[in-house]
PDB file of N, CA and C in Angstrom:
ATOM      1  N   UNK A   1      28.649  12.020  10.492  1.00  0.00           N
ATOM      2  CA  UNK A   1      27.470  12.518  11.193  1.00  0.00           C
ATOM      3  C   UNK A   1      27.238  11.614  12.401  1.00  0.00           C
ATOM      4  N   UNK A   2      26.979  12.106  13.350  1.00  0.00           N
ATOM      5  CA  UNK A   2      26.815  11.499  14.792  1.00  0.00           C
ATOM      6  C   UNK A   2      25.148  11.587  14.931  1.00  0.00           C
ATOM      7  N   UNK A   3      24.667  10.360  15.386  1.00  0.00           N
ATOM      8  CA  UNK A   3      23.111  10.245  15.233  1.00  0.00           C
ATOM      9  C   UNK A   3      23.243   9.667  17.124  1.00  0.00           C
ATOM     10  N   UNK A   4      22.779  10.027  17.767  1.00  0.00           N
ATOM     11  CA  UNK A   4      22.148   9.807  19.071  1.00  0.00           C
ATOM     12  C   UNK A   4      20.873  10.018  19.903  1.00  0.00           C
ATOM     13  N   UNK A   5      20.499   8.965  20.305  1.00  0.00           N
ATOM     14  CA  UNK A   5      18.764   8.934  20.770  1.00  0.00           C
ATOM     15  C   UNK A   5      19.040   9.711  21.871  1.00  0.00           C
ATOM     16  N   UNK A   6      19.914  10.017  22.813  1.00  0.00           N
ATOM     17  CA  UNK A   6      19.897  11.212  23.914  1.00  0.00           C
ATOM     18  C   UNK A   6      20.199  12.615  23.582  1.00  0.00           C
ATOM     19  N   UNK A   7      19.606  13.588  24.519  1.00  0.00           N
ATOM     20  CA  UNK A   7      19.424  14.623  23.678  1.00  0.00           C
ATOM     21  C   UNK A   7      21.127  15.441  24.219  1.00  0.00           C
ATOM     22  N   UNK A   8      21.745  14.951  24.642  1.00  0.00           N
ATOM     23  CA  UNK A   8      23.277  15.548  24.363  1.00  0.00           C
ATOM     24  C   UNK A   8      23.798  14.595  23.978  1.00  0.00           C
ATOM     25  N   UNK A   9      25.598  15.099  23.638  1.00  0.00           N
ATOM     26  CA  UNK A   9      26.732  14.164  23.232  1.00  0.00           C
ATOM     27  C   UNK A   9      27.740  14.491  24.741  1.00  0.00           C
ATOM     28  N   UNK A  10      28.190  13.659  25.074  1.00  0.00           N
ATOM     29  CA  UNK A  10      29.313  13.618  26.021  1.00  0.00           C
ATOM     30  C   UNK A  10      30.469  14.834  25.482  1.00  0.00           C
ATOM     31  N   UNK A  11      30.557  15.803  26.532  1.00  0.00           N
ATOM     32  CA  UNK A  11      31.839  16.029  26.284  1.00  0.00           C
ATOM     33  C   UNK A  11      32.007  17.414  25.055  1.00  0.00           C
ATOM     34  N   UNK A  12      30.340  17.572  24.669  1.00  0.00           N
ATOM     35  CA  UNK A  12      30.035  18.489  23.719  1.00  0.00           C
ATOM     36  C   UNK A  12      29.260  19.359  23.843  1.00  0.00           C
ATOM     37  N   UNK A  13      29.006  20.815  23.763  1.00  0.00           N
ATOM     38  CA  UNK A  13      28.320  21.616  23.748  1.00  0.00           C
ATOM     39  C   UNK A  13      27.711  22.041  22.751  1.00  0.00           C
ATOM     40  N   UNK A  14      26.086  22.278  22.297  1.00  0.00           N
ATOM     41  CA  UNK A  14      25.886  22.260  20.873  1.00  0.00           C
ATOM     42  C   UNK A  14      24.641  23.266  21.063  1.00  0.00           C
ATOM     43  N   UNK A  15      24.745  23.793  19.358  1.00  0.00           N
ATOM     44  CA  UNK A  15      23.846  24.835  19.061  1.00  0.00           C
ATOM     45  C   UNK A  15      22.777  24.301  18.582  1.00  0.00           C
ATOM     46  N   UNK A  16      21.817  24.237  18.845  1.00  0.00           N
ATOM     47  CA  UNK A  16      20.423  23.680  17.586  1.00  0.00           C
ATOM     48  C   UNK A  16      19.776  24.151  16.886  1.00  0.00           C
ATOM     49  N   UNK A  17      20.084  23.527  15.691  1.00  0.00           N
ATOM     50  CA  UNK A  17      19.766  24.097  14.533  1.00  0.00           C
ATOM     51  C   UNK A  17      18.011  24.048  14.084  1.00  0.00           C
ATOM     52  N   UNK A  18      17.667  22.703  13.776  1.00  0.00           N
ATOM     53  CA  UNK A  18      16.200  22.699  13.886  1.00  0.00           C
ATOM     54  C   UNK A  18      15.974  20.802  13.758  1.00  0.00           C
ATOM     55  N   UNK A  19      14.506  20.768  13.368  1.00  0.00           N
ATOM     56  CA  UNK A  19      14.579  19.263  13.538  1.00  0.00           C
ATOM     57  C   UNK A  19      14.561  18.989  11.923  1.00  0.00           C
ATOM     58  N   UNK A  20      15.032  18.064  12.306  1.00  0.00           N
ATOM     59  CA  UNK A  20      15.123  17.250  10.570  1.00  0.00           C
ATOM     60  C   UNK A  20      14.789  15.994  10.998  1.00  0.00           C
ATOM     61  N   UNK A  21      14.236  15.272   9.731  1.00  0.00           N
ATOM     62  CA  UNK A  21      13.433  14.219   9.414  1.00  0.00           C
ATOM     63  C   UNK A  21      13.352  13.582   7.988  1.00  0.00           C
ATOM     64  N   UNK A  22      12.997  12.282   8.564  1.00  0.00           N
ATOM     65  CA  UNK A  22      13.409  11.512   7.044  1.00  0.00           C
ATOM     66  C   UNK A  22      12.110  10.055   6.388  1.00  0.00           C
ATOM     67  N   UNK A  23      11.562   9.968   5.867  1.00  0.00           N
ATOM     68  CA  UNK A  23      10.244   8.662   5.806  1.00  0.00           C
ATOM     69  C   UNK A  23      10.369   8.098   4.550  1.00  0.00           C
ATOM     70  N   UNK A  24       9.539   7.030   4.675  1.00  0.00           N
ATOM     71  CA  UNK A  24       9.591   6.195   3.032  1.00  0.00           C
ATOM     72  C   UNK A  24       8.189   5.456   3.196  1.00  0.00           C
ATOM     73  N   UNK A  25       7.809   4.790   2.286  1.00  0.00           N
ATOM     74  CA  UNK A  25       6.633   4.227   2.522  1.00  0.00           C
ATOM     75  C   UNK A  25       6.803   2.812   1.833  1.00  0.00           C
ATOM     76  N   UNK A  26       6.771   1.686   2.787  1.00  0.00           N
ATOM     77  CA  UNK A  26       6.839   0.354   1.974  1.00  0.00           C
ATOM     78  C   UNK A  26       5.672  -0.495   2.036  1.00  0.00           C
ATOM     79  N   UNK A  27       5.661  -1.182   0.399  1.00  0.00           N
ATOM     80  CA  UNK A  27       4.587  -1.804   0.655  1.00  0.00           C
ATOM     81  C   UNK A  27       5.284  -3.591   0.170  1.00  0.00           C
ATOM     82  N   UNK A  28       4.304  -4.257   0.644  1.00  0.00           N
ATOM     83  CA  UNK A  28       4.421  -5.822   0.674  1.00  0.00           C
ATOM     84  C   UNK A  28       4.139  -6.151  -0.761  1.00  0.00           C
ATOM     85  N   UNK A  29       5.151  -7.398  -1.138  1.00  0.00           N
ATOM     86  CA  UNK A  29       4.953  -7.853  -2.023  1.00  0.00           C
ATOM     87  C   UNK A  29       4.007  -9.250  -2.287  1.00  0.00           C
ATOM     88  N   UNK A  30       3.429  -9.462  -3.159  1.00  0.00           N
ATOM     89  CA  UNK A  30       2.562 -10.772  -3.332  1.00  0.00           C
ATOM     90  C   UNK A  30       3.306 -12.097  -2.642  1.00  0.00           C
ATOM     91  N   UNK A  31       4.567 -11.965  -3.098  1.00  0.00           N
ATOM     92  CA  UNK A  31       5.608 -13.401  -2.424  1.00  0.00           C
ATOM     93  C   UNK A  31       5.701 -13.016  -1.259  1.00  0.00           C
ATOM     94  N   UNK A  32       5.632 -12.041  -0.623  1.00  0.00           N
ATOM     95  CA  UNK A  32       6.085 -11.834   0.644  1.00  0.00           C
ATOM     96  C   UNK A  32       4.815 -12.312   1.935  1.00  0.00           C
ATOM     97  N   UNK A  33       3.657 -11.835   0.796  1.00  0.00           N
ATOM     98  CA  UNK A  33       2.739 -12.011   1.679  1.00  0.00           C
ATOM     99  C   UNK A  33       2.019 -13.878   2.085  1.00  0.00           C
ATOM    100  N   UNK A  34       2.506 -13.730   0.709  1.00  0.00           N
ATOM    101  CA  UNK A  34       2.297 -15.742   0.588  1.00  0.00           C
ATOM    102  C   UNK A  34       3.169 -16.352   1.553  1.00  0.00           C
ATOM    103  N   UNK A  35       4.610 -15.816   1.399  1.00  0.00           N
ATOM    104  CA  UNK A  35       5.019 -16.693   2.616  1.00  0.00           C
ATOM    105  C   UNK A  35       5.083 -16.126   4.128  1.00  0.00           C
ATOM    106  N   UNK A  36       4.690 -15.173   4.234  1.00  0.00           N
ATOM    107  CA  UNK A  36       4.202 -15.056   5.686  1.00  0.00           C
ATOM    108  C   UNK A  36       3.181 -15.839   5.847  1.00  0.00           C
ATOM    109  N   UNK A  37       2.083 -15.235   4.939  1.00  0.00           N
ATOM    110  CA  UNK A  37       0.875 -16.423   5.706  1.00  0.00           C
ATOM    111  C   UNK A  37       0.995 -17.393   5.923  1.00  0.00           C
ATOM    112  N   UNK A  38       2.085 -18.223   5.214  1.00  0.00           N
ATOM    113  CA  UNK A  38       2.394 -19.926   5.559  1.00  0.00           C
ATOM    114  C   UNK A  38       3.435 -20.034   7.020  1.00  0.00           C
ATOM    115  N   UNK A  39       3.804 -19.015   7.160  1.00  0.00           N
ATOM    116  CA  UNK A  39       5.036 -18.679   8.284  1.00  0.00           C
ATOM    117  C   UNK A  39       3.324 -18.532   9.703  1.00  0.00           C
ATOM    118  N   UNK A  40       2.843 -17.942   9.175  1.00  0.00           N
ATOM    119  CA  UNK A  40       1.995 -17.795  10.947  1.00  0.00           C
ATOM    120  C   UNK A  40       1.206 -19.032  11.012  1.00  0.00           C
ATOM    121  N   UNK A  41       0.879 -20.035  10.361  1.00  0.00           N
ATOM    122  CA  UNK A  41       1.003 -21.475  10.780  1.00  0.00           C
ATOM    123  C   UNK A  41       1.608 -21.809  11.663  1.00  0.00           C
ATOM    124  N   UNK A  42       3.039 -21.906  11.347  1.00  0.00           N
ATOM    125  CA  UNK A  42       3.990 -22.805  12.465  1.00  0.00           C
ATOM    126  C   UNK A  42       4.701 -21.788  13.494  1.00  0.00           C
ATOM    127  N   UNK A  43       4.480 -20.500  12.801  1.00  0.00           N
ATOM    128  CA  UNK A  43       5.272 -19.219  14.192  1.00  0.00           C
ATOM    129  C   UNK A  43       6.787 -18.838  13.392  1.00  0.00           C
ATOM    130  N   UNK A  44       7.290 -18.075  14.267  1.00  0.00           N
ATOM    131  CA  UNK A  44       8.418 -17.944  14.106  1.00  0.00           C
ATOM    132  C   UNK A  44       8.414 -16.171  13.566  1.00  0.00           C
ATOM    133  N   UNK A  45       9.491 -15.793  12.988  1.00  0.00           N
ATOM    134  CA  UNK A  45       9.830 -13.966  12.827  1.00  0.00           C
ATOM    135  C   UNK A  45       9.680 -14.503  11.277  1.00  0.00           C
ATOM    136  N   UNK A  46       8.868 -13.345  10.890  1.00  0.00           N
ATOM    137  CA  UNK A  46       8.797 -12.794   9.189  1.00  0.00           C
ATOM    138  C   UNK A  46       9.932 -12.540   8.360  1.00  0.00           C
ATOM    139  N   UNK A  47      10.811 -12.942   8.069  1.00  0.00           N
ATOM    140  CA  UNK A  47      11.986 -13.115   7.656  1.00  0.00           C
ATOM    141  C   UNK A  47      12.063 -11.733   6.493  1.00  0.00           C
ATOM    142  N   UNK A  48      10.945 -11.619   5.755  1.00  0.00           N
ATOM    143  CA  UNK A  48      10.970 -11.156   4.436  1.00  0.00           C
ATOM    144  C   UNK A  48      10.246  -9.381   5.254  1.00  0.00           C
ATOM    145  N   UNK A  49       9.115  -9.835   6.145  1.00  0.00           N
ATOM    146  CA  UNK A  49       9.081  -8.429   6.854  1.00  0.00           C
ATOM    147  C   UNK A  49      10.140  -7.498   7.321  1.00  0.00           C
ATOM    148  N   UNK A  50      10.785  -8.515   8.284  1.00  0.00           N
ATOM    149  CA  UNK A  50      12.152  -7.785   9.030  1.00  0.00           C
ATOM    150  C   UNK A  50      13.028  -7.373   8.255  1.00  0.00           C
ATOM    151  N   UNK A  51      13.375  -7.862   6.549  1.00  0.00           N
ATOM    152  CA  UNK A  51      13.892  -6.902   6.113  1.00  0.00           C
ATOM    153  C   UNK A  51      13.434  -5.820   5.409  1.00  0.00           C
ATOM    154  N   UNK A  52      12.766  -6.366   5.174  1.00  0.00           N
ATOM    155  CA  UNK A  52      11.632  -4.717   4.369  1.00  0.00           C
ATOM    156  C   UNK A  52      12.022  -3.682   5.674  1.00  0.00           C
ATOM    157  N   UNK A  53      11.252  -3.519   6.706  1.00  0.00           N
ATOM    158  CA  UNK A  53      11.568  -2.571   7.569  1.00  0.00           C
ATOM    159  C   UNK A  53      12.793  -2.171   8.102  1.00  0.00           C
ATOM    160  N   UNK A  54      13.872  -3.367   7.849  1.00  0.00           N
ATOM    161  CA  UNK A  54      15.461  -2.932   7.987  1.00  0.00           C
ATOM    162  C   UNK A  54      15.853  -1.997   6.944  1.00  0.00           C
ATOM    163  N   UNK A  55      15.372  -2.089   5.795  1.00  0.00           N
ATOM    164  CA  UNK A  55      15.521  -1.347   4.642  1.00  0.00           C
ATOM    165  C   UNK A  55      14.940   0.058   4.528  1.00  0.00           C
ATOM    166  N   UNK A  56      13.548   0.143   4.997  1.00  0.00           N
ATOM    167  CA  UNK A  56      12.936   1.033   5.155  1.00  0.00           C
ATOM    168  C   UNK A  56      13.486   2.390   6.066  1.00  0.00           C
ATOM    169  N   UNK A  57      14.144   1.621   7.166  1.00  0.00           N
ATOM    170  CA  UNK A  57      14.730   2.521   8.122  1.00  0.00           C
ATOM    171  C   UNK A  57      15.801   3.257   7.707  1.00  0.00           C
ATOM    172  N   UNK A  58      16.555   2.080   6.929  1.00  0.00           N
ATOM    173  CA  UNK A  58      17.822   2.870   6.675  1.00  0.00           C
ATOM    174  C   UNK A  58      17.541   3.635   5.536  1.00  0.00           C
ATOM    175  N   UNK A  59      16.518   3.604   4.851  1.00  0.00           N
ATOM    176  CA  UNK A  59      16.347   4.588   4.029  1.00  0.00           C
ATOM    177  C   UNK A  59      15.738   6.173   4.417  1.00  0.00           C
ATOM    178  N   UNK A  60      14.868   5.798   5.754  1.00  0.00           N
ATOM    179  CA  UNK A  60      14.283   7.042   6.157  1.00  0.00           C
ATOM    180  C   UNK A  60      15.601   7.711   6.857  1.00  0.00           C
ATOM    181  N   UNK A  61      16.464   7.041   7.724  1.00  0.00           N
ATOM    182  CA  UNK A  61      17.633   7.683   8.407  1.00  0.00           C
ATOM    183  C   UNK A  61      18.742   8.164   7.267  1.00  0.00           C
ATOM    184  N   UNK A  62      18.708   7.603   6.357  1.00  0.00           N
ATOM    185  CA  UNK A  62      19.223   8.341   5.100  1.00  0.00           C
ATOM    186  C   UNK A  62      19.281   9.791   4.643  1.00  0.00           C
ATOM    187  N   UNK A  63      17.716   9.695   4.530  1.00  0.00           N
ATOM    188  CA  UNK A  63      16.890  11.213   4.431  1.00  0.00           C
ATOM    189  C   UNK A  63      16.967  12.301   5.003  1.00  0.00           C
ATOM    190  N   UNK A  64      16.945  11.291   6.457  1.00  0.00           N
ATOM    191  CA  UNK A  64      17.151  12.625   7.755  1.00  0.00           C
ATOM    192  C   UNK A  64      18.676  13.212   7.933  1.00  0.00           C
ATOM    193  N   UNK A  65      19.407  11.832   7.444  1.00  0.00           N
ATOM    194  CA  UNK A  65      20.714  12.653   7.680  1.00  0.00           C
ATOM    195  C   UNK A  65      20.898  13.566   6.593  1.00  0.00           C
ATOM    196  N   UNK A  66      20.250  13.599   5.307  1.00  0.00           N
ATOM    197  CA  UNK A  66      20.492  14.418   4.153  1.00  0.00           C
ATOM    198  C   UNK A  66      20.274  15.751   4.392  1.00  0.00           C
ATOM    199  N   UNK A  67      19.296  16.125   5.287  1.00  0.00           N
ATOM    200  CA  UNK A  67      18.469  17.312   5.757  1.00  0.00           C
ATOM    201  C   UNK A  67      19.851  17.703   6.645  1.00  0.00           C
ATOM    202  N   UNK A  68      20.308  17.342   7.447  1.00  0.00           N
ATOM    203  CA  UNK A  68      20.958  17.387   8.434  1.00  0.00           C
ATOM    204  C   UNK A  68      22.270  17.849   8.073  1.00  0.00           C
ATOM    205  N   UNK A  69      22.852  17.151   7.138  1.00  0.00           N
ATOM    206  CA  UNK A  69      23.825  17.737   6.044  1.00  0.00           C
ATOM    207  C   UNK A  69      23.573  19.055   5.219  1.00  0.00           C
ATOM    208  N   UNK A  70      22.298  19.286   4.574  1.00  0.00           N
ATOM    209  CA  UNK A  70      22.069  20.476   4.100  1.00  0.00           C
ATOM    210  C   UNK A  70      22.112  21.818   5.105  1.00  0.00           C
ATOM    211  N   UNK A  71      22.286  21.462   6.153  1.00  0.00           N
ATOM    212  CA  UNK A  71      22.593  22.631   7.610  1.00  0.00           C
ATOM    213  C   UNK A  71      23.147  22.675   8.133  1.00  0.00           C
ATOM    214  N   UNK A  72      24.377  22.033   7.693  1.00  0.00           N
ATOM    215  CA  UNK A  72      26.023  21.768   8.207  1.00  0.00           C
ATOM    216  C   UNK A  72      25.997  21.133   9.486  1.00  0.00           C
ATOM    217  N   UNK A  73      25.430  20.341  10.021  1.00  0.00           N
ATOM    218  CA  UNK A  73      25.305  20.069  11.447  1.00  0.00           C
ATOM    219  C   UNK A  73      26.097  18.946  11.231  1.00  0.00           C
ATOM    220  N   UNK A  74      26.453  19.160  12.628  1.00  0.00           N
ATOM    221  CA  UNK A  74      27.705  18.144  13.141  1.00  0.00           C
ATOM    222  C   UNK A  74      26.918  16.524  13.398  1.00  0.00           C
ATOM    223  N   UNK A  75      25.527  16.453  14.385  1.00  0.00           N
ATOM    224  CA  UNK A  75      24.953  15.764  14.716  1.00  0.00           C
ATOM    225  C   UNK A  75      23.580  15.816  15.063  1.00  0.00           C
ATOM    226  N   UNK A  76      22.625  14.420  15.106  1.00  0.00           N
ATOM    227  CA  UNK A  76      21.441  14.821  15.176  1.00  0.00           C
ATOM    228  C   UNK A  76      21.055  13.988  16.527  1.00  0.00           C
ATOM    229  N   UNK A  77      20.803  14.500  17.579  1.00  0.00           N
ATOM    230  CA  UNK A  77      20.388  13.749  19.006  1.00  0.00           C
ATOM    231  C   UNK A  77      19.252  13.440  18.986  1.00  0.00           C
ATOM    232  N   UNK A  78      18.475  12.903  20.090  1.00  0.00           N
ATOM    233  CA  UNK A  78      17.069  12.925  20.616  1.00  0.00           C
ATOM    234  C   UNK A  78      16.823  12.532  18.820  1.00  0.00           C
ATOM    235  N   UNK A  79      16.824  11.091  18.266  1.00  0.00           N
ATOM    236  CA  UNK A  79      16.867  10.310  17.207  1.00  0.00           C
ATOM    237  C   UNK A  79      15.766   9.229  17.684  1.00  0.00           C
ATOM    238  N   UNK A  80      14.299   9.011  17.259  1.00  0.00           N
ATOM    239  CA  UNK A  80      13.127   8.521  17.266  1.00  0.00           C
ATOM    240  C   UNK A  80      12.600   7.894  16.144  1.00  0.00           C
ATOM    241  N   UNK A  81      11.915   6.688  16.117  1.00  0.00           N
ATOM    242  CA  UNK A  81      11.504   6.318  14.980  1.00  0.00           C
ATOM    243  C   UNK A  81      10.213   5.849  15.186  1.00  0.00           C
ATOM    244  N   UNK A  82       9.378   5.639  14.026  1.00  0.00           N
ATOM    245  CA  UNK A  82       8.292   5.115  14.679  1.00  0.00           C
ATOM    246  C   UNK A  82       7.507   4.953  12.670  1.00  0.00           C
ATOM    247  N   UNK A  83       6.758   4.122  13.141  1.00  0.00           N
ATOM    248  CA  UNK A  83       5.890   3.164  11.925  1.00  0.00           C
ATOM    249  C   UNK A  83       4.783   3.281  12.193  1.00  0.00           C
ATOM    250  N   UNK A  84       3.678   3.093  10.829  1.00  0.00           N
ATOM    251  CA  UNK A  84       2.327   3.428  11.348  1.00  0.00           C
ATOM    252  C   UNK A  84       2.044   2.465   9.461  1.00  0.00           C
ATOM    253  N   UNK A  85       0.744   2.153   9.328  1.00  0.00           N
ATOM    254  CA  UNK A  85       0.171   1.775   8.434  1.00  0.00           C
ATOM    255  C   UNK A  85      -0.164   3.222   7.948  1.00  0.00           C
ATOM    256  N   UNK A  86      -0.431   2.798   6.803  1.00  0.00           N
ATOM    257  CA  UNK A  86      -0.772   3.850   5.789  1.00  0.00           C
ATOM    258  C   UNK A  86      -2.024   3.440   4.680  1.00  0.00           C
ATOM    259  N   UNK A  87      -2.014   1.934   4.681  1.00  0.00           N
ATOM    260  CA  UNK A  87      -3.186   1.765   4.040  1.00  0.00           C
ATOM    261  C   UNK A  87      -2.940   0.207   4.116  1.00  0.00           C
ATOM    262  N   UNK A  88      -3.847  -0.811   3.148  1.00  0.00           N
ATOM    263  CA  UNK A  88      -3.748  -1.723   4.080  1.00  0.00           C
ATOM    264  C   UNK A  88      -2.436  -2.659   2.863  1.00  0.00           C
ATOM    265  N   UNK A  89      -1.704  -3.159   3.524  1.00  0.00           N
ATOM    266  CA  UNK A  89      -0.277  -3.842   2.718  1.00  0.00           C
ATOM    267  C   UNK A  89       0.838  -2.785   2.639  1.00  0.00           C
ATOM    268  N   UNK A  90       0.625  -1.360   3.355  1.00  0.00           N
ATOM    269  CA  UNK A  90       1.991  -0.600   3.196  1.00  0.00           C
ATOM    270  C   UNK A  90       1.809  -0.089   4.645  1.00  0.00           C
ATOM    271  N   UNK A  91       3.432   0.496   4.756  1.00  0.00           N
ATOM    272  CA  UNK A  91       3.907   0.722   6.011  1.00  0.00           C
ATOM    273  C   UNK A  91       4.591   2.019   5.781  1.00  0.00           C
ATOM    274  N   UNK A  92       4.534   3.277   6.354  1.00  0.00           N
ATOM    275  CA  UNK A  92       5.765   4.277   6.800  1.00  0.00           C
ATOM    276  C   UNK A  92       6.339   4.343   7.467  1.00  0.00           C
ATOM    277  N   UNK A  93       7.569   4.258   7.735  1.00  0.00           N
ATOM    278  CA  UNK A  93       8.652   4.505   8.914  1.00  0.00           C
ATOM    279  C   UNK A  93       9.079   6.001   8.383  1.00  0.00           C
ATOM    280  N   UNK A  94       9.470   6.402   9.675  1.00  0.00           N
ATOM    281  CA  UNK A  94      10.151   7.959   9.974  1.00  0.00           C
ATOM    282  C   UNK A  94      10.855   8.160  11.110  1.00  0.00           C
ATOM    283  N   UNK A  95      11.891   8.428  10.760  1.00  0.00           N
ATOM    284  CA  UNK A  95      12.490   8.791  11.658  1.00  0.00           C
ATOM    285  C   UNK A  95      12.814  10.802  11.712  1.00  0.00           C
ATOM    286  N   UNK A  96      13.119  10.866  12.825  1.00  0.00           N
ATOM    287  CA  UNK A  96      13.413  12.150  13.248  1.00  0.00           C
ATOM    288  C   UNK A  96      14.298  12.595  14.418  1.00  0.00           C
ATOM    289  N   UNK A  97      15.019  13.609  14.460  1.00  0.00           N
ATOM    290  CA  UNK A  97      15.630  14.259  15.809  1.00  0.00           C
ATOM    291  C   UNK A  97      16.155  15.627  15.322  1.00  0.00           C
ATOM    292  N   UNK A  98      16.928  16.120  16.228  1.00  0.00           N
ATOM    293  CA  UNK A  98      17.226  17.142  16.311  1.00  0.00           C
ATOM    294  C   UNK A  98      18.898  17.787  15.600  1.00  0.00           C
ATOM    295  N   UNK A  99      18.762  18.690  14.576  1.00  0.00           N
ATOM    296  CA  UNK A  99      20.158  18.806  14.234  1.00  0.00           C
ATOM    297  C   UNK A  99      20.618  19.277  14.816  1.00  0.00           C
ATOM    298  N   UNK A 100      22.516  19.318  14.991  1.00  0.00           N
ATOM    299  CA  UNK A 100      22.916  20.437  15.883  1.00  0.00           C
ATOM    300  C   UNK A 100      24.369  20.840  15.776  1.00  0.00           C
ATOM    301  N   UNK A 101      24.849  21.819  15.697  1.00  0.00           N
ATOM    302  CA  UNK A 101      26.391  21.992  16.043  1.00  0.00           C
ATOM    303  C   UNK A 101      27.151  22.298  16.846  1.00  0.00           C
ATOM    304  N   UNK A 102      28.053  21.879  16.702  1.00  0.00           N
ATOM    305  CA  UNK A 102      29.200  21.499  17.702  1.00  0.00           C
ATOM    306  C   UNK A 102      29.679  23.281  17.962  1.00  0.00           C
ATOM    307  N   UNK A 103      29.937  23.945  19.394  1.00  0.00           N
ATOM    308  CA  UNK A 103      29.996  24.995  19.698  1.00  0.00           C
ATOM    309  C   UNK A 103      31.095  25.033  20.041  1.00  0.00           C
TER     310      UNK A 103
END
């Protein structure tokens, strides 16, 4: 499956099928949150955040490609993601784009 944030592929002409989409919802753990708070003391990147949301993603792009597969599509372009709180200690990521086949 070919996943691309522009809305063509080089070199390809394609039919579109519809949009497909994929989300998960993560929430923070007690350790996680303990050692962040000791982490924004001295600074630096959330070690234990950045992977939660590395995880998260690849689980929502998972999803979307599953959809994407259920409609035989070759590829999904114009590929967007985006995060939002959901309540307070959890996060949704989703991603979305467009399925499509190869003509």
């Amino acid at each position: 499956m070919i996943l691309v944030n522009t809305d063509y592929i080089s070199g390809k002409e394609v039919e579109t099928l519809s949009i497909v989409k994929g989300s998960t919802i993560q929430s923070k753990n007690i350790g996680r949150d303990i050692m962040a708070g000791l982490k924004t003391i001295i600074g630096g990147e959330l070690d234990g955040y950045s992977t939660m949301l590395n995880e998260a993603r690849a689980i929502a792009t998972k999803r979307m490609v599953g959809e994407a597969e259920k409609l035989k599509a070759d590829a999904v372009i114009n590929v967007r993601y985006a995060t939002s709180n959901v309540m307070q200690g959890a996060a949704e990521v989703m991603v979305y784009g467009t399925a499509v086949k190869f003509v």
